[in-house]
Protein backbone atom coordinates (compact mmCIF):
# COMPACT_ATOMS: atom_id res chain seq x y z
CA UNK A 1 94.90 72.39 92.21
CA UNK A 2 95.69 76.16 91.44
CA UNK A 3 94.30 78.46 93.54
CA UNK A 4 92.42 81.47 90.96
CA UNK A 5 91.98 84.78 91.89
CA UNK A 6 88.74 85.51 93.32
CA UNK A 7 87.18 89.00 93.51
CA UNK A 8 87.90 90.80 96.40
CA UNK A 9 87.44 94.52 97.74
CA UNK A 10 90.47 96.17 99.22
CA UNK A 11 92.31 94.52 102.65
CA UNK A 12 95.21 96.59 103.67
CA UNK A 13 97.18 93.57 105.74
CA UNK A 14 101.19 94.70 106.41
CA UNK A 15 101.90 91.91 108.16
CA UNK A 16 105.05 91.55 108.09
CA UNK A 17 105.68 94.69 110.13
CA UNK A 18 104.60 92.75 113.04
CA UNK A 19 108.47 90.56 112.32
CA UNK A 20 110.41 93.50 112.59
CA UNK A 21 113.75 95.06 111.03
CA UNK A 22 115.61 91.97 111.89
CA UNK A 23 113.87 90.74 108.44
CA UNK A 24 114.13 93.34 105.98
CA UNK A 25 115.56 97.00 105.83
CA UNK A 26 113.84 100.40 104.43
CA UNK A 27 114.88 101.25 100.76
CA UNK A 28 113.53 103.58 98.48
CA UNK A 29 112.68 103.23 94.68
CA UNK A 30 114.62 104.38 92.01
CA UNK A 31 113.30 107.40 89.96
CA UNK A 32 112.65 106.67 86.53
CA UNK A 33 112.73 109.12 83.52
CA UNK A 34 109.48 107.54 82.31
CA UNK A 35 106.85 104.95 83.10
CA UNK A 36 104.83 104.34 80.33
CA UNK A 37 102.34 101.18 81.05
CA UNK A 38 102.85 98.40 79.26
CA UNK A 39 100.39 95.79 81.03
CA UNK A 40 98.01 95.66 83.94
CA UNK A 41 96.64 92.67 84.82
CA UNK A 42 93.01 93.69 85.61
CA UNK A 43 92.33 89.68 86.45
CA UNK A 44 94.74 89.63 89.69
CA UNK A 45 94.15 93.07 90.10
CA UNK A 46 90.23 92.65 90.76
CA UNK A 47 91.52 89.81 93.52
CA UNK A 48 93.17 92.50 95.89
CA UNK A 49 90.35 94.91 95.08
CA UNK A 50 92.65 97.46 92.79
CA UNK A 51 91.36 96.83 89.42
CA UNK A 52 88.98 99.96 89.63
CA UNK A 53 92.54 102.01 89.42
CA UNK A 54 92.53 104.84 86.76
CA UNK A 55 95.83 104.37 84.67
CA UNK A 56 97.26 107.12 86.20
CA UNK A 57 96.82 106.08 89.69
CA UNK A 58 98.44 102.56 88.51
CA UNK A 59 100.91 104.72 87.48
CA UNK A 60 101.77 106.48 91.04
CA UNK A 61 101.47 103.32 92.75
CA UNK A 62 103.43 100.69 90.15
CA UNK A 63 105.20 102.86 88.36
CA UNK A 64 106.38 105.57 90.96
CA UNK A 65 105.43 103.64 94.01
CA UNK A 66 103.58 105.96 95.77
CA UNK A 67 102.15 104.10 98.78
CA UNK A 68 98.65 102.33 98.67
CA UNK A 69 95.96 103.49 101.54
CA UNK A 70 96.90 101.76 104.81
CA UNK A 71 99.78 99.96 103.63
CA UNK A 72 103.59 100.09 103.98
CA UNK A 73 104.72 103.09 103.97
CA UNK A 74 108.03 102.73 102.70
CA UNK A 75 109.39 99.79 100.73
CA UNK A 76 111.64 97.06 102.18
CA UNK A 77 113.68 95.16 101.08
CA UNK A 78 114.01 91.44 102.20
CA UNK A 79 117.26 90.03 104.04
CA UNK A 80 117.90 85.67 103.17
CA UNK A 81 120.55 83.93 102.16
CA UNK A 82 120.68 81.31 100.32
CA UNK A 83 122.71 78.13 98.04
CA UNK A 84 123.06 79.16 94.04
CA UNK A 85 124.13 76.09 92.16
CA UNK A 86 124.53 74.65 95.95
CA UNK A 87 126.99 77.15 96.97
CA UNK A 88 126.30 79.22 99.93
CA UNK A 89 126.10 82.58 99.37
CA UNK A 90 125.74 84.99 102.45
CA UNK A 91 125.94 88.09 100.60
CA UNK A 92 122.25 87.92 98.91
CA UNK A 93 118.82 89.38 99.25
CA UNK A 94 116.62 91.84 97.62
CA UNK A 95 119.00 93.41 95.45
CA UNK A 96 116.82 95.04 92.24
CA UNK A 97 113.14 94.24 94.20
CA UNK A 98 111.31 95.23 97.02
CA UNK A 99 108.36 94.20 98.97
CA UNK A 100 105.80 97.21 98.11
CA UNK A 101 102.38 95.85 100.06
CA UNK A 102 100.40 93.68 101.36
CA UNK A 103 96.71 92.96 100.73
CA UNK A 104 94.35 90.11 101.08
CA UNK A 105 92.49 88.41 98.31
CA UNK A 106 88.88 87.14 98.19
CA UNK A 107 90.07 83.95 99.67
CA UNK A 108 91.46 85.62 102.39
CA UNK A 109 94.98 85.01 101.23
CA UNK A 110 97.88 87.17 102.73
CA UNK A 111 99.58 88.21 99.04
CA UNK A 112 102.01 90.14 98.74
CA UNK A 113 102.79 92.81 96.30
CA UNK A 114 106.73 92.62 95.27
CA UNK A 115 108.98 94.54 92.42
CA UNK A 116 111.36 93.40 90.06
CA UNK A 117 113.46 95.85 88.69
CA UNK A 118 112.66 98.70 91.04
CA UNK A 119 116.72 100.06 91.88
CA UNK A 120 119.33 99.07 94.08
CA UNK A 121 119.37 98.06 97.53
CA UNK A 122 121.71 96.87 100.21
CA UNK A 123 122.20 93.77 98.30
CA UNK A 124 122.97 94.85 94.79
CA UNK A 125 126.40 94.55 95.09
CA UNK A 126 127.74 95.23 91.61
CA UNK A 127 124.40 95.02 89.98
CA UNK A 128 121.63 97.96 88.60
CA UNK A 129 119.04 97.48 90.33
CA UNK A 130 117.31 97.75 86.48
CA UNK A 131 114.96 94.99 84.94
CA UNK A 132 115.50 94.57 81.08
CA UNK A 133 111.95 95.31 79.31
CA UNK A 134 112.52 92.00 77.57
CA UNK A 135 112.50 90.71 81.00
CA UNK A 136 109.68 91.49 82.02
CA UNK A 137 107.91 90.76 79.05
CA UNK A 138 109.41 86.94 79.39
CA UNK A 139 107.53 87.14 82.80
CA UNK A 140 104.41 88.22 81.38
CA UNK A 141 104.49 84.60 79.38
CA UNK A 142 105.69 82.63 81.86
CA UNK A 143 103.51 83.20 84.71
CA UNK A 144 100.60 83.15 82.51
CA UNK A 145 101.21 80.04 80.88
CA UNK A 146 102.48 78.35 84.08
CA UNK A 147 98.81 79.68 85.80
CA UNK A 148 96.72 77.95 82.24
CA UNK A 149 98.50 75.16 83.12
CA UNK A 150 96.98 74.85 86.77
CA UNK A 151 100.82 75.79 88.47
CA UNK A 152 100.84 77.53 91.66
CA UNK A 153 102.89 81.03 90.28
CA UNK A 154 102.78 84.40 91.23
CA UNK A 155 101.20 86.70 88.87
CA UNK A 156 102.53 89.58 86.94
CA UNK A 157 100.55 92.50 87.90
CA UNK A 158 102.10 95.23 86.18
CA UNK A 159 104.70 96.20 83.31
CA UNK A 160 105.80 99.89 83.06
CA UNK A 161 108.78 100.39 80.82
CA UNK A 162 110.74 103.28 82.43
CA UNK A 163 113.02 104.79 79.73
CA UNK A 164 116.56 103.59 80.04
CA UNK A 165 119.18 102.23 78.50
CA UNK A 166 120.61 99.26 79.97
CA UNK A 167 123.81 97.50 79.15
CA UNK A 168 123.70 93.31 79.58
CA UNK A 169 125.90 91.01 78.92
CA UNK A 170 123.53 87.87 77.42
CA UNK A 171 121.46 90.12 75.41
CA UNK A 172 121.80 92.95 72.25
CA UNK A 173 122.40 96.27 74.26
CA UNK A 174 121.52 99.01 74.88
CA UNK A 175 118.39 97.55 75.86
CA UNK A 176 114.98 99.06 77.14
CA UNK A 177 114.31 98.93 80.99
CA UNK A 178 111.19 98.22 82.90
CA UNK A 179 109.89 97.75 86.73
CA UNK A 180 107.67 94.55 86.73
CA UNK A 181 105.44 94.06 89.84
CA UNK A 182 104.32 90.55 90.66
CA UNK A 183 101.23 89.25 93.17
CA UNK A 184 102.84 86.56 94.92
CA UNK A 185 101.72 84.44 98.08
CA UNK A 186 104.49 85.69 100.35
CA UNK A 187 108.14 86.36 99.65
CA UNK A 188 109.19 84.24 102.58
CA UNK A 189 112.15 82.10 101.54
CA UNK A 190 113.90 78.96 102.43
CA UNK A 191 116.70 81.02 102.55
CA UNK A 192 115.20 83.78 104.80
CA UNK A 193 115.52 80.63 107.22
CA UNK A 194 118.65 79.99 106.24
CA UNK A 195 119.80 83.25 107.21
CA UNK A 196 118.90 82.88 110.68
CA UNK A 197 120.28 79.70 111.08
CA UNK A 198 123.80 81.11 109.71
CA UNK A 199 123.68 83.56 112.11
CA UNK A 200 122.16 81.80 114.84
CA UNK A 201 119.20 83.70 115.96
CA UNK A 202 117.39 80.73 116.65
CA UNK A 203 114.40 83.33 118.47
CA UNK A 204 113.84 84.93 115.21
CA UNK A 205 113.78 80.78 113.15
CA UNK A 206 110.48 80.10 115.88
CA UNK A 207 109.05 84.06 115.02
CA UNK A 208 109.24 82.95 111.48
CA UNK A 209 107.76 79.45 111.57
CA UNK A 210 104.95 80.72 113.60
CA UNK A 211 104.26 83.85 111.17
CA UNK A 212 104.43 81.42 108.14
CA UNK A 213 101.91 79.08 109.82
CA UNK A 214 99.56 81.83 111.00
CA UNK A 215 99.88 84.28 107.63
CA UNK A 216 99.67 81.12 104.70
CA UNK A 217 98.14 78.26 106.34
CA UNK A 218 95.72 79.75 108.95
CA UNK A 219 97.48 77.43 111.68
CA UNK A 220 98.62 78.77 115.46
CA UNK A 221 102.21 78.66 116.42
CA UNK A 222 103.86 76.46 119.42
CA UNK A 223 106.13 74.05 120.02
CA UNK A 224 105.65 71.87 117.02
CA UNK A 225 105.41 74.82 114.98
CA UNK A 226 108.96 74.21 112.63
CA UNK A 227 107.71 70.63 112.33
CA UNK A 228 104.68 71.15 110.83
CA UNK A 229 105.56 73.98 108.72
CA UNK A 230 108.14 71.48 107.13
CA UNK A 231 105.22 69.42 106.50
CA UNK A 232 103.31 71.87 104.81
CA UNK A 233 106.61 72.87 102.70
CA UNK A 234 107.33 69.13 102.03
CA UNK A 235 103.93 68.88 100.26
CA UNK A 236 103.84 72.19 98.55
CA UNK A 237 107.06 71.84 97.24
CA UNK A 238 106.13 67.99 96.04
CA UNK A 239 102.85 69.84 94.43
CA UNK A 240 105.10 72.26 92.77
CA UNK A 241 107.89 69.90 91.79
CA UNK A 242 104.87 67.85 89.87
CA UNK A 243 103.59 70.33 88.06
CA UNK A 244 106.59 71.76 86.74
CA UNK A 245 107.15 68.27 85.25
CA UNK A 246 103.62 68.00 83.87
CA UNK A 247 103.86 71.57 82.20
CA UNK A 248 106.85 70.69 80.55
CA UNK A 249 108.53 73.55 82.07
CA UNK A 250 111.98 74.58 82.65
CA UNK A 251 112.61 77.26 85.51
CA UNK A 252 116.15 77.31 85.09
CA UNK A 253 117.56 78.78 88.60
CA UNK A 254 116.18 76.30 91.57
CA UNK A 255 118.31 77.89 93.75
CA UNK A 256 117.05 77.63 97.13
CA UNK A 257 116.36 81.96 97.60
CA UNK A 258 114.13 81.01 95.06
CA UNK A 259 112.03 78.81 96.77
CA UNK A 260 109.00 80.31 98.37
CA UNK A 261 107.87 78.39 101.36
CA UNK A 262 104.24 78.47 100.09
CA UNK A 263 105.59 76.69 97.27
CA UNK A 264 104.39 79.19 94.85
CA UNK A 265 106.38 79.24 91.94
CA UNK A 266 108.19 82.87 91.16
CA UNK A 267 110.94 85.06 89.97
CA UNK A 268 111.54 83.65 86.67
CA UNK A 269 115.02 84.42 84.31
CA UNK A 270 115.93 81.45 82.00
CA UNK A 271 112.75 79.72 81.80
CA UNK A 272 112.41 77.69 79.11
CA UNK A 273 109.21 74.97 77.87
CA UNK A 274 110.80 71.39 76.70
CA UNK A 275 109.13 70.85 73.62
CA UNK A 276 109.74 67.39 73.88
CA UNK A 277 110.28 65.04 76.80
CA UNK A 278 114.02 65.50 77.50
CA UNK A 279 115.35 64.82 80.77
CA UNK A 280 118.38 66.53 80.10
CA UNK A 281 116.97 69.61 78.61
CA UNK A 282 117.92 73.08 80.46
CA UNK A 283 117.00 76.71 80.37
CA UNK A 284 120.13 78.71 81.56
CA UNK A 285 122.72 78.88 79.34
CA UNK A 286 125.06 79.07 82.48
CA UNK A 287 123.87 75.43 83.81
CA UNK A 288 126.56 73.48 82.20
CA UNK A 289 126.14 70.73 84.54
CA UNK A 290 122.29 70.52 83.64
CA UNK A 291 121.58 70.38 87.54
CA UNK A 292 118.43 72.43 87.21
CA UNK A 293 117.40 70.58 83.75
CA UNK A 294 114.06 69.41 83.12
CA UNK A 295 113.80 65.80 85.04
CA UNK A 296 116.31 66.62 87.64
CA UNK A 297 113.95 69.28 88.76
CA UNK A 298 112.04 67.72 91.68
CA UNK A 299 115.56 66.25 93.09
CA UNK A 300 116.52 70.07 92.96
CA UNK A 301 113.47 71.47 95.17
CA UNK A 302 113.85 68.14 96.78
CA UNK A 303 117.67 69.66 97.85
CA UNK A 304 116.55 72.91 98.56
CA UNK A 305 113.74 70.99 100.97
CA UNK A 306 116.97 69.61 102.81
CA UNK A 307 118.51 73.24 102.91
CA UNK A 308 114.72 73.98 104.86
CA UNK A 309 115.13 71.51 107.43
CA UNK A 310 118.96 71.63 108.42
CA UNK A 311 118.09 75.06 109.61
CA UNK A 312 115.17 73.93 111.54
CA UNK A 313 117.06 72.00 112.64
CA UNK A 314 118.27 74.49 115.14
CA UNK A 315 114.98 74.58 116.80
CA UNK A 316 113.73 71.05 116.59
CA UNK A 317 115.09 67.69 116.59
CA UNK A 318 115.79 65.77 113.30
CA UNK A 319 114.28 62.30 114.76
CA UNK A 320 110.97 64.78 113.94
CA UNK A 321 112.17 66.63 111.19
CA UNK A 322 113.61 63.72 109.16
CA UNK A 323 110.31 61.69 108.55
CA UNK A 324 108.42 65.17 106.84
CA UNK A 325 111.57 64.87 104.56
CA UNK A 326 111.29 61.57 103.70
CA UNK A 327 107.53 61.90 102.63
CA UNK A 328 108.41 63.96 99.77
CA UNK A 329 108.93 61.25 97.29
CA UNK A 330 105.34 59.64 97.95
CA UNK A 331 103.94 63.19 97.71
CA UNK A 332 105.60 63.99 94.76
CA UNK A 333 104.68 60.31 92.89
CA UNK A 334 100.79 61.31 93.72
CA UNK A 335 101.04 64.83 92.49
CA UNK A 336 102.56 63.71 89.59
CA UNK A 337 99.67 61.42 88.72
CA UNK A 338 97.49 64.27 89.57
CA UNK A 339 98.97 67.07 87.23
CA UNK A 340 98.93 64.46 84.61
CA UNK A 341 95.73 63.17 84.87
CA UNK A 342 94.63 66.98 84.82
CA UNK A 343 96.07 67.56 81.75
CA UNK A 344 94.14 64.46 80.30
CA UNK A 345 91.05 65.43 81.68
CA UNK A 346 90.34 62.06 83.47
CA UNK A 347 89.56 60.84 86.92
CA UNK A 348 92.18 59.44 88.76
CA UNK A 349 91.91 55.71 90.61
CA UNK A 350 94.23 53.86 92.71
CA UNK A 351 97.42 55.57 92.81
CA UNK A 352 99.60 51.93 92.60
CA UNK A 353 97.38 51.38 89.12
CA UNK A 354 97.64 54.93 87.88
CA UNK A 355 101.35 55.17 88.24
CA UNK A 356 101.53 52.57 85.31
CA UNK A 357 99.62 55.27 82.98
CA UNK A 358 102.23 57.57 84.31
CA UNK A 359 105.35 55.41 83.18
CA UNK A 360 103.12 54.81 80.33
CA UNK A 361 103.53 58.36 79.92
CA UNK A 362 107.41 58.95 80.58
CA UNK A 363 108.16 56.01 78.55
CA UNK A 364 106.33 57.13 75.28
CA UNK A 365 107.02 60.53 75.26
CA UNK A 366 110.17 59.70 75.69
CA UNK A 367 110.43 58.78 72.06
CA UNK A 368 110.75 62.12 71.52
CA UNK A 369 108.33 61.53 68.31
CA UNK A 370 105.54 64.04 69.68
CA UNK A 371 105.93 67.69 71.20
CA UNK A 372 104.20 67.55 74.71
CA UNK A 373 101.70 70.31 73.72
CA UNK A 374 100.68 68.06 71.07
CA UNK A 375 100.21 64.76 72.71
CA UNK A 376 97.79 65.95 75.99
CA UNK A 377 95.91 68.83 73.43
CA UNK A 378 95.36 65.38 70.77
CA UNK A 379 94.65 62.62 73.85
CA UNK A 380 92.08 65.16 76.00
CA UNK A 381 90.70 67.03 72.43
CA UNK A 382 89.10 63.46 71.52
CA UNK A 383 90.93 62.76 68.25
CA UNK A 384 93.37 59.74 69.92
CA UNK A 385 91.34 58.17 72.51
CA UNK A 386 90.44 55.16 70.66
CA UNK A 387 93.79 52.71 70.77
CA UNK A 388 93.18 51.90 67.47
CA UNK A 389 93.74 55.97 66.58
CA UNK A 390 96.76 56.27 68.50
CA UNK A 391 100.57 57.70 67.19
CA UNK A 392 102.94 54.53 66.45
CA UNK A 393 104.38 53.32 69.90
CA UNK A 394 101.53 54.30 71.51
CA UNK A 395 99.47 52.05 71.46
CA UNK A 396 99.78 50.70 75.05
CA UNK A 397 99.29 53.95 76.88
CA UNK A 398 96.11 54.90 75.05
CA UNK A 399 94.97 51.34 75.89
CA UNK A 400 95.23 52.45 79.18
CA UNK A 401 93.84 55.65 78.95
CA UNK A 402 90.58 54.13 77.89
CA UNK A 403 90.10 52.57 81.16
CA UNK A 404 89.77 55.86 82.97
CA UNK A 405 86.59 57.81 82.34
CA UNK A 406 86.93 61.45 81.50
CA UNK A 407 85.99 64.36 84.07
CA UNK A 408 82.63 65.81 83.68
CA UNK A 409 82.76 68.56 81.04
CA UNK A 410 86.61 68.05 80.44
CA UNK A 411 85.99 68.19 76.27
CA UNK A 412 82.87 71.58 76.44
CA UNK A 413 85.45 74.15 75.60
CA UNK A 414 85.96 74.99 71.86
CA UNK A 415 89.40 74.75 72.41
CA UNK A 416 89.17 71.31 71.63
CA UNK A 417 88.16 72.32 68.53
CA UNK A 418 91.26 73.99 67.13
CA UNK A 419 93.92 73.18 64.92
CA UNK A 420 96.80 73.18 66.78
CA UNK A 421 97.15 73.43 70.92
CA UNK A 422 98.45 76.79 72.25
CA UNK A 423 101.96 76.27 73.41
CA UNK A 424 104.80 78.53 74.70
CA UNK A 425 108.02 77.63 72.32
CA UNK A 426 111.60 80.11 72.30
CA UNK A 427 110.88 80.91 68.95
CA UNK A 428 107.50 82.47 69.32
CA UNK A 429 108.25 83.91 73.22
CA UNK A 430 111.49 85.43 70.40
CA UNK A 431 109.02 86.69 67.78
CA UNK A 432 106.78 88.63 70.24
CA UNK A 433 109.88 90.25 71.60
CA UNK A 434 110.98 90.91 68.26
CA UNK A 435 108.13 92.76 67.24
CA UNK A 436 107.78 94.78 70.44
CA UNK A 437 111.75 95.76 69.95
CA UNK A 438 111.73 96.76 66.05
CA UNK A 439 107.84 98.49 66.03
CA UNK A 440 106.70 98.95 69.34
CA UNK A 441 103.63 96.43 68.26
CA UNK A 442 102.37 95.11 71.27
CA UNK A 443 99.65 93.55 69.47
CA UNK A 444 101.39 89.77 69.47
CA UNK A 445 101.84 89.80 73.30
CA UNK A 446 98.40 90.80 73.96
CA UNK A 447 96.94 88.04 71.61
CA UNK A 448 99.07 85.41 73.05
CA UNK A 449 98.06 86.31 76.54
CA UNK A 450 94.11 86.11 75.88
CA UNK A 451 94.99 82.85 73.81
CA UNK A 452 96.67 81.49 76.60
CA UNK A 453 93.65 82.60 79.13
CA UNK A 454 91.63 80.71 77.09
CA UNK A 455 93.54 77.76 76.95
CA UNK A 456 93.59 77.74 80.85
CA UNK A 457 89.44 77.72 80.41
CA UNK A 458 89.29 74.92 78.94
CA UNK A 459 91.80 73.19 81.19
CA UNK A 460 90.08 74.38 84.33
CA UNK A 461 88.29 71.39 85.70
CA UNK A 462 84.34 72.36 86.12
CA UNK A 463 83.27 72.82 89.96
């Protein structure tokens, strides 16, 4: 289940200090001709204890990244490696983003607060350092959507648009620029392991595992550490695999730098939502083998796992190793029932039993006769639960269906109520662009965010 922000004061925590410069390297941001704010996320803000932050002051911090009290002092940007359409690419790391503080929320969380779009680096080779405003915009929907829909994503804190004129290749240029800062559960990647394991500092692969363990999942270090943090990766990543699938979404670049080892979704580029169930559908226009499309997803994080392991391997044996690994198809089978059964709003049973509602599922909206966002806004809204009510083909699943009872308080929300389920479709993530581009009218982004907050209400399973 997502973890939602909770309201917390102010907990200075740089952490990763305590690593050292073998894992990152001092950078400084780029200075913008403006930085008009666009968004502030007030919600995650009031988590780390910041929402009480005059515009200006969000300003200094997000926009000109002056440091916050007690906190890094200077930005750095992270060093990993890591495969890109599974080739190995040494030559990576934070190349238009930083790592601007750390803070803990009211759960106690070590979060980190990261930019996108903030200048060049080390590792910007040939590239700006710039974030398109469209960008960040895009990231705006997708992490808000992805959080309604009870995925574990970072957040996007804060949108500033900073008043240049940026030339791209896949879109209409020139085109406005922004800096984008996300709250994330770490930055640490699979390949920030695999970085050590290329170069061998097998010292620095233990440092890791044990700061991972003690930092995200309040466990000590030792021996056994690298095992059981590829435990804890093997079921985040099953979690997250799951409820990509249940959400219908599309992240589009499952390259394993992008791969958090909290398993927290983030850094989002192609993203796309399937409207319908199609295995083969992708997000990046560049995937022209469809390896990151929509139902070869969990084999891709799956991969990625494998990339995880081979460089623990340098520090533990694979007779241990190997059996985490091979867990992450049972994991992922469960999790899938779970997200889906979520989405329904009904109690799950035996798992053996519920995995015939799930091929149930697959196998009708397969048809391709129903948008997703339509057929679990219809089922859990009350209008198709009778098997008698239920679209043509469908008749088995909702048959099905009716043997589960529903969660207490799944159908309170007036959501349930409305005409038509809130969804996140190209052609109206397109149209709010559209209208921020020609008129400045912000008005259609806003809207769709507290629509989509809403929608996550109503999702939210009561305590």
């Amino acid at each position: 289940m997502t973890v939602l922000p909770q309201p917390g004061a102010y907990r200075p925590d740089p952490a990763i200090l305590a690593l050292g410069d073998d894992f990152y390297v001092v950078v400084e941001a780029a200075d913008f001709p403006q930085t008009i704010l666009r968004f502030r996320n007030d919600r995650a803000a009031a988590a780390v204890g910041l929402d009480s932050l005059t515009d200006a002051d969000w300003i200094r911090h997000f926009g000109c990244f002056a440091p916050l009290p007690d906190n890094l002092r200077e930005p750095l940007a992270l060093r990993y490696h890591g495969h890109q359409f599974r080739v190995y690419n040494p030559d990576i790391g934070d190349g238009r983003g930083f790592l601007f503080a750390q803070l803990r929320d009211g759960h106690g969380r070590l979060l980190d607060l990261g930019t996108k779009g903030s200048g060049q680096t080390p590792y910007s080779r040939f590239g700006d350092g710039r974030l398109t405003l469209k960008g960040g915009v895009r990231e705006i929907l997708a992490t808000e959507m992805l959080e309604a829909l009870g995925v574990e994503t970072s957040r996007t804190f804060s949108l500033i648009e900073t008043g240049e004129a940026l030339e791209r290749g896949d879109e209409p240029s020139p085109t406005r620029s922004a800096v984008l800062v996300r709250l994330s559960h770490g930055h640490i990647r699979i390949g920030t392991f695999q970085r050590l394991a290329a170069l061998g500092e097998t010292a620095n692969i233990l440092k890791l595992a044990d700061h991972c363990l003690a930092h995200f999942f309040n466990e000590g270090g030792g021996e056994d550490a690298p095992v059981r943090l590829l435990r804890r990766v093997t079921a985040g990543t099953a979690r997250l695999a799951a409820s990509y699938i249940a959400a219908g979404f599309v992240h589009g670049v499952l390259n394993s730098d992008n791969i958090n080892v909290t398993a927290e979704s983030f850094d989002y580029g192609p993203w796309r939502w399937t409207p319908y169930w199609d295995g083969a559908f992708t997000a990046a226009y560049f995937d022209h083998a469809g390896l990151y499309a929509f139902a070869r997803q969990p084999e891709a994080i799956h991969w990625d796992l494998v990339q995880l392991a081979l460089s623990l391997r340098q520090v533990a044996a694979a007779d241990v190793l190997t059996p985490e690994l091979e867990k992450f198809p049972y994991l992922f089978r469960e999790a899938l029932r779970d997200a889906l059964f979520a989405r329904f709003g009904i109690v799950p049973g035996d798992l053996e039993g519920d995995m015939a509602v799930v091929v149930a599922i697959e196998e009708a909206l397969g048809r391709k006769t129903i948008t997703i966002d339509r057929f679990f806004f219809d089922w859990r809204g009350g209008a198709l639960r009778n098997p008698s009510d239920a679209y043509d083909g469908f008749a088995d699943l909702a048959a099905l269906l009716a043997r589960h009872e529903a969660v207490p308080g799944a159908l309170d929300h007036p959501y349930w109520s409305d005409p038509e389920p809130c969804a996140m479709h190209i052609d109206e993530v397109e149209a709010i662009w559209a209208r921020i581009d020609a008129d400045d009218d912000w008005s259609a982004l806003h809207d769709k965010v507290a629509a989509v907050r809403r929608m996550g209400e109503a999702l939210r399973r009561p305590p």
